[in-house]
N, C-alpha and C. Protein backbone atom coordinates (compact mmCIF):
# COMPACT_ATOMS: atom_id res chain seq x y z
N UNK A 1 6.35 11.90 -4.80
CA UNK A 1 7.24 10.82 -5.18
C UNK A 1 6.45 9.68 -5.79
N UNK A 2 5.25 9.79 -6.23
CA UNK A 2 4.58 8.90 -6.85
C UNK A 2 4.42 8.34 -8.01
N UNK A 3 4.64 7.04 -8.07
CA UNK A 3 4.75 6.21 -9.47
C UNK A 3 3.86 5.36 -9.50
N UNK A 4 3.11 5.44 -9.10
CA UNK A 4 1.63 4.65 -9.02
C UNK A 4 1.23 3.96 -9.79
N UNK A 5 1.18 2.70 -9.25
CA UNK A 5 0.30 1.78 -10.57
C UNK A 5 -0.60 0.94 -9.97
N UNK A 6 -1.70 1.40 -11.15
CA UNK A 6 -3.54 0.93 -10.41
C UNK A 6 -3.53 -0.21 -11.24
N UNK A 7 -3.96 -1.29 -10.51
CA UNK A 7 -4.39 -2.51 -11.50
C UNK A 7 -6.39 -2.25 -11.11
N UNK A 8 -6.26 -2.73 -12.31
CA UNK A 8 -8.17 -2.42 -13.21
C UNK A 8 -8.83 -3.95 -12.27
N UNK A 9 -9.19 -4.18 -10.66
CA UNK A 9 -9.60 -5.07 -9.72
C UNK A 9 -10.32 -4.11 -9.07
N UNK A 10 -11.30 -4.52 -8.67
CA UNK A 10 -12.64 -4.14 -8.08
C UNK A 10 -12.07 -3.89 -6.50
N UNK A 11 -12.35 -2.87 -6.03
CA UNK A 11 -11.87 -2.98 -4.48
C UNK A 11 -13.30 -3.42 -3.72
N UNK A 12 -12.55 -4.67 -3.00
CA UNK A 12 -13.51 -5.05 -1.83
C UNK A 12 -14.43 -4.88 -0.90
N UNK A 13 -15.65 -5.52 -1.48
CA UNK A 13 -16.95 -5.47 -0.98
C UNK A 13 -17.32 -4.57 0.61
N UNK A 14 -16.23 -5.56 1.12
CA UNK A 14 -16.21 -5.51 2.73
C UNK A 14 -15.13 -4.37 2.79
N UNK A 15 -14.42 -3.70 1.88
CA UNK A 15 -12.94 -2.68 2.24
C UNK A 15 -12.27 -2.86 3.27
N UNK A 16 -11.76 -4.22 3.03
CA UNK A 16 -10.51 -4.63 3.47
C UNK A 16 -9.63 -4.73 2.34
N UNK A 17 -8.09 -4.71 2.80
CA UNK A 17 -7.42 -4.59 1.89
C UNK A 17 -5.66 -5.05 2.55
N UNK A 18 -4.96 -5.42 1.85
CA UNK A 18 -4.16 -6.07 2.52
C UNK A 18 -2.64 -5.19 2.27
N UNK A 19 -2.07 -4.87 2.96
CA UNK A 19 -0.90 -3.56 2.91
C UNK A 19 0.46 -4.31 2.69
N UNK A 20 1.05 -4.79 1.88
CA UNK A 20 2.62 -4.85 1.77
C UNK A 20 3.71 -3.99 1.81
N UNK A 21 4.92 -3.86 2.47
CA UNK A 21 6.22 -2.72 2.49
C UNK A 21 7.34 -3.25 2.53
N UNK A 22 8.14 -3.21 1.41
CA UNK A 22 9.53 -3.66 1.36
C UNK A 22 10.26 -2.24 1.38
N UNK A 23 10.57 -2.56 2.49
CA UNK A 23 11.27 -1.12 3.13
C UNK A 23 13.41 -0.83 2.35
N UNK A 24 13.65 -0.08 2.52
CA UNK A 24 14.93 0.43 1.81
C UNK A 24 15.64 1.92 2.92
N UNK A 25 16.67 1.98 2.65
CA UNK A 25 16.93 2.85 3.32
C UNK A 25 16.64 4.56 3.26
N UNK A 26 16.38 4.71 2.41
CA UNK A 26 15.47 6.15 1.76
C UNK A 26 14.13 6.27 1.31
N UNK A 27 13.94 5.11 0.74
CA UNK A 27 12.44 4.73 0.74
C UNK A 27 11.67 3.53 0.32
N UNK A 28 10.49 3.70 0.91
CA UNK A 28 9.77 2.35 1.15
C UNK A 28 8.73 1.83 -0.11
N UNK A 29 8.37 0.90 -0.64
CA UNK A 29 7.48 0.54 -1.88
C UNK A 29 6.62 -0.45 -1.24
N UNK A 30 5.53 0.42 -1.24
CA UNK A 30 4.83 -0.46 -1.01
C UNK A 30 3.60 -0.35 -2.29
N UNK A 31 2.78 -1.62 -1.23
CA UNK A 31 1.70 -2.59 -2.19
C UNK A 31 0.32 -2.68 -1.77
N UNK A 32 -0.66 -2.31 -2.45
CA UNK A 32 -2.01 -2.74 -1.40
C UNK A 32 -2.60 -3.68 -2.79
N UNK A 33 -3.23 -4.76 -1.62
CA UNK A 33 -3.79 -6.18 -1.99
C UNK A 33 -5.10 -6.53 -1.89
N UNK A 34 -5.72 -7.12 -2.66
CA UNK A 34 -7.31 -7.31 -2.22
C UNK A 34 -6.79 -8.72 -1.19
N UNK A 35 -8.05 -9.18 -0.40
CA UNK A 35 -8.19 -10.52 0.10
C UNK A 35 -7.38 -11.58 -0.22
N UNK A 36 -7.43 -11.38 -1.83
CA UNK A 36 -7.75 -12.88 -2.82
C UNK A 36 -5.71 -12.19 -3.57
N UNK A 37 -5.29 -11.12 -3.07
CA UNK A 37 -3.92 -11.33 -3.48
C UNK A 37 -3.68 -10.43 -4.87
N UNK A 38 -5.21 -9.93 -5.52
CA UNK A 38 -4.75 -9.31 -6.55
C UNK A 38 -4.55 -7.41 -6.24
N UNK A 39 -3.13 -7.31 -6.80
CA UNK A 39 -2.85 -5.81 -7.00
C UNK A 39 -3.84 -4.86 -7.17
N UNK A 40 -4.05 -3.80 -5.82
CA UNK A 40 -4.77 -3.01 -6.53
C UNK A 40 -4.10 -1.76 -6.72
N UNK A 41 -2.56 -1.46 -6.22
CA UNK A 41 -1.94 -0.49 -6.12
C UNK A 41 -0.73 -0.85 -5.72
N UNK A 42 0.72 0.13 -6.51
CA UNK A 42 2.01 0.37 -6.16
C UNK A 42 2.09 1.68 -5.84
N UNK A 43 3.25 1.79 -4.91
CA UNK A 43 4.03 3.35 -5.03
C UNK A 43 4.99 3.67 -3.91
N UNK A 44 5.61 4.40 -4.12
CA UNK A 44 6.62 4.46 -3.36
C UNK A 44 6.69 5.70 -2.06
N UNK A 45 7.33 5.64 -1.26
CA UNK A 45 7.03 7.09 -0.31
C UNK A 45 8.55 7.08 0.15
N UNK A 46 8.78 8.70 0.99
CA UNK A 46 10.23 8.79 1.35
C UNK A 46 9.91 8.08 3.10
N UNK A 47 11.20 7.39 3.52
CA UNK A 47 11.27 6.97 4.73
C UNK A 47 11.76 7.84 5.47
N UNK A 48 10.81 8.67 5.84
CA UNK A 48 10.88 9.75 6.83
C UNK A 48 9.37 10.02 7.79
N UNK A 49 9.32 9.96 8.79
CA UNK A 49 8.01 10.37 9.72
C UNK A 49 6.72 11.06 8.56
N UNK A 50 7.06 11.76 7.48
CA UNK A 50 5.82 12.16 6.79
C UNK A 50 5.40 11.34 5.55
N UNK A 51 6.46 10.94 5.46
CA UNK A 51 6.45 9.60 4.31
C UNK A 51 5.37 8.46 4.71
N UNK A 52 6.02 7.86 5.63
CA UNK A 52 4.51 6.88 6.61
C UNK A 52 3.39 7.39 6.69
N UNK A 53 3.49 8.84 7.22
CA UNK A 53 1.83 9.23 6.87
C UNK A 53 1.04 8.99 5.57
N UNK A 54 2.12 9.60 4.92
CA UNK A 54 1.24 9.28 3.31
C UNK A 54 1.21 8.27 2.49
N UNK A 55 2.11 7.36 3.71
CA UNK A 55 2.01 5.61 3.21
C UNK A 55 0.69 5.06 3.57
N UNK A 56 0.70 5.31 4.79
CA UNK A 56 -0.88 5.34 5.37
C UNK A 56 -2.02 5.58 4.93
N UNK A 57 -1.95 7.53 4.77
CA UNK A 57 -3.39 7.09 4.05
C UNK A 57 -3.46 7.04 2.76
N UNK A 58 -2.58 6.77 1.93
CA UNK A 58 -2.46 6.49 0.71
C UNK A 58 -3.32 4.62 0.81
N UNK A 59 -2.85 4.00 1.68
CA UNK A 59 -3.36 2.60 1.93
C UNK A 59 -4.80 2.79 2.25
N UNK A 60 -5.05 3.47 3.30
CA UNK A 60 -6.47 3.82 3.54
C UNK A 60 -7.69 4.76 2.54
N UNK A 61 -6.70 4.63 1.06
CA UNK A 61 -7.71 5.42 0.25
C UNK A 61 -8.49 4.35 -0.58
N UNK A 62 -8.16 3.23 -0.25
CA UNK A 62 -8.29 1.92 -0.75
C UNK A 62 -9.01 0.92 -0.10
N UNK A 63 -9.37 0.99 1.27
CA UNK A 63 -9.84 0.54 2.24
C UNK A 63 -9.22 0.40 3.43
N UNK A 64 -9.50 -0.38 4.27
CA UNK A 64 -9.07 -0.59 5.77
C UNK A 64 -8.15 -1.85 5.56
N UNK A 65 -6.89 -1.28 5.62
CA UNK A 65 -5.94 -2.52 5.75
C UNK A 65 -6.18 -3.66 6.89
N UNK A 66 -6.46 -4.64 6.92
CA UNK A 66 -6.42 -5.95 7.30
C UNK A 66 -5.59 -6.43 8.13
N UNK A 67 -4.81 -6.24 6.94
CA UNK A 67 -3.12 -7.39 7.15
C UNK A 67 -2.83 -6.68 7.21
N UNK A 68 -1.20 -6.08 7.42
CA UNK A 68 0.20 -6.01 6.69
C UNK A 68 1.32 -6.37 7.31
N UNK A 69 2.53 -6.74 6.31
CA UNK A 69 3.62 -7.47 5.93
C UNK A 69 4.62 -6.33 5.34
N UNK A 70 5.82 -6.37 6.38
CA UNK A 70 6.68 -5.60 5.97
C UNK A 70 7.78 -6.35 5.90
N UNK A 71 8.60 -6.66 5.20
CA UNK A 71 10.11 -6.96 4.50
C UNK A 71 11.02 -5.89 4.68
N UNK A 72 11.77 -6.67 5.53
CA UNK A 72 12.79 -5.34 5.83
C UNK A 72 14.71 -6.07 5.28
């Protein structure tokens, strides 16, 4: 289910990374963030128990989420 969009930002020194999810009733879009707020990734997953997984490590291919902020 991927529509992925990479913004051209250096991922963090330290690989942290900051996880956003504006959740929906079928599925969730989320966002991973450097520190400093710039995009380093979109995409979407289905809201189902395997969906989160691959929300997960889809986030963790990016570094070690930090934060995250979900909007529901």
């Amino acid at each position: 289910m991927s529509n992925r969009a990479h913004a051209s930002q250096p991922l963090p020194d330290d690989g942290e990374v900051i996880l956003g999810v504006d959740t929906h009733k079928d599925t969730h879009v989320a966002a991973v963030l450097t520190p400093l707020g710039a995009i380093l990734a979109t995409d979407a997953f289905p809201a189902t128990a395997a969906g989160y997984r691959e929300l997960l490590d889809w986030a963790r291919s990016f570094g070690m989420p930090a934060r995250a902020g979900v909007e529901g």
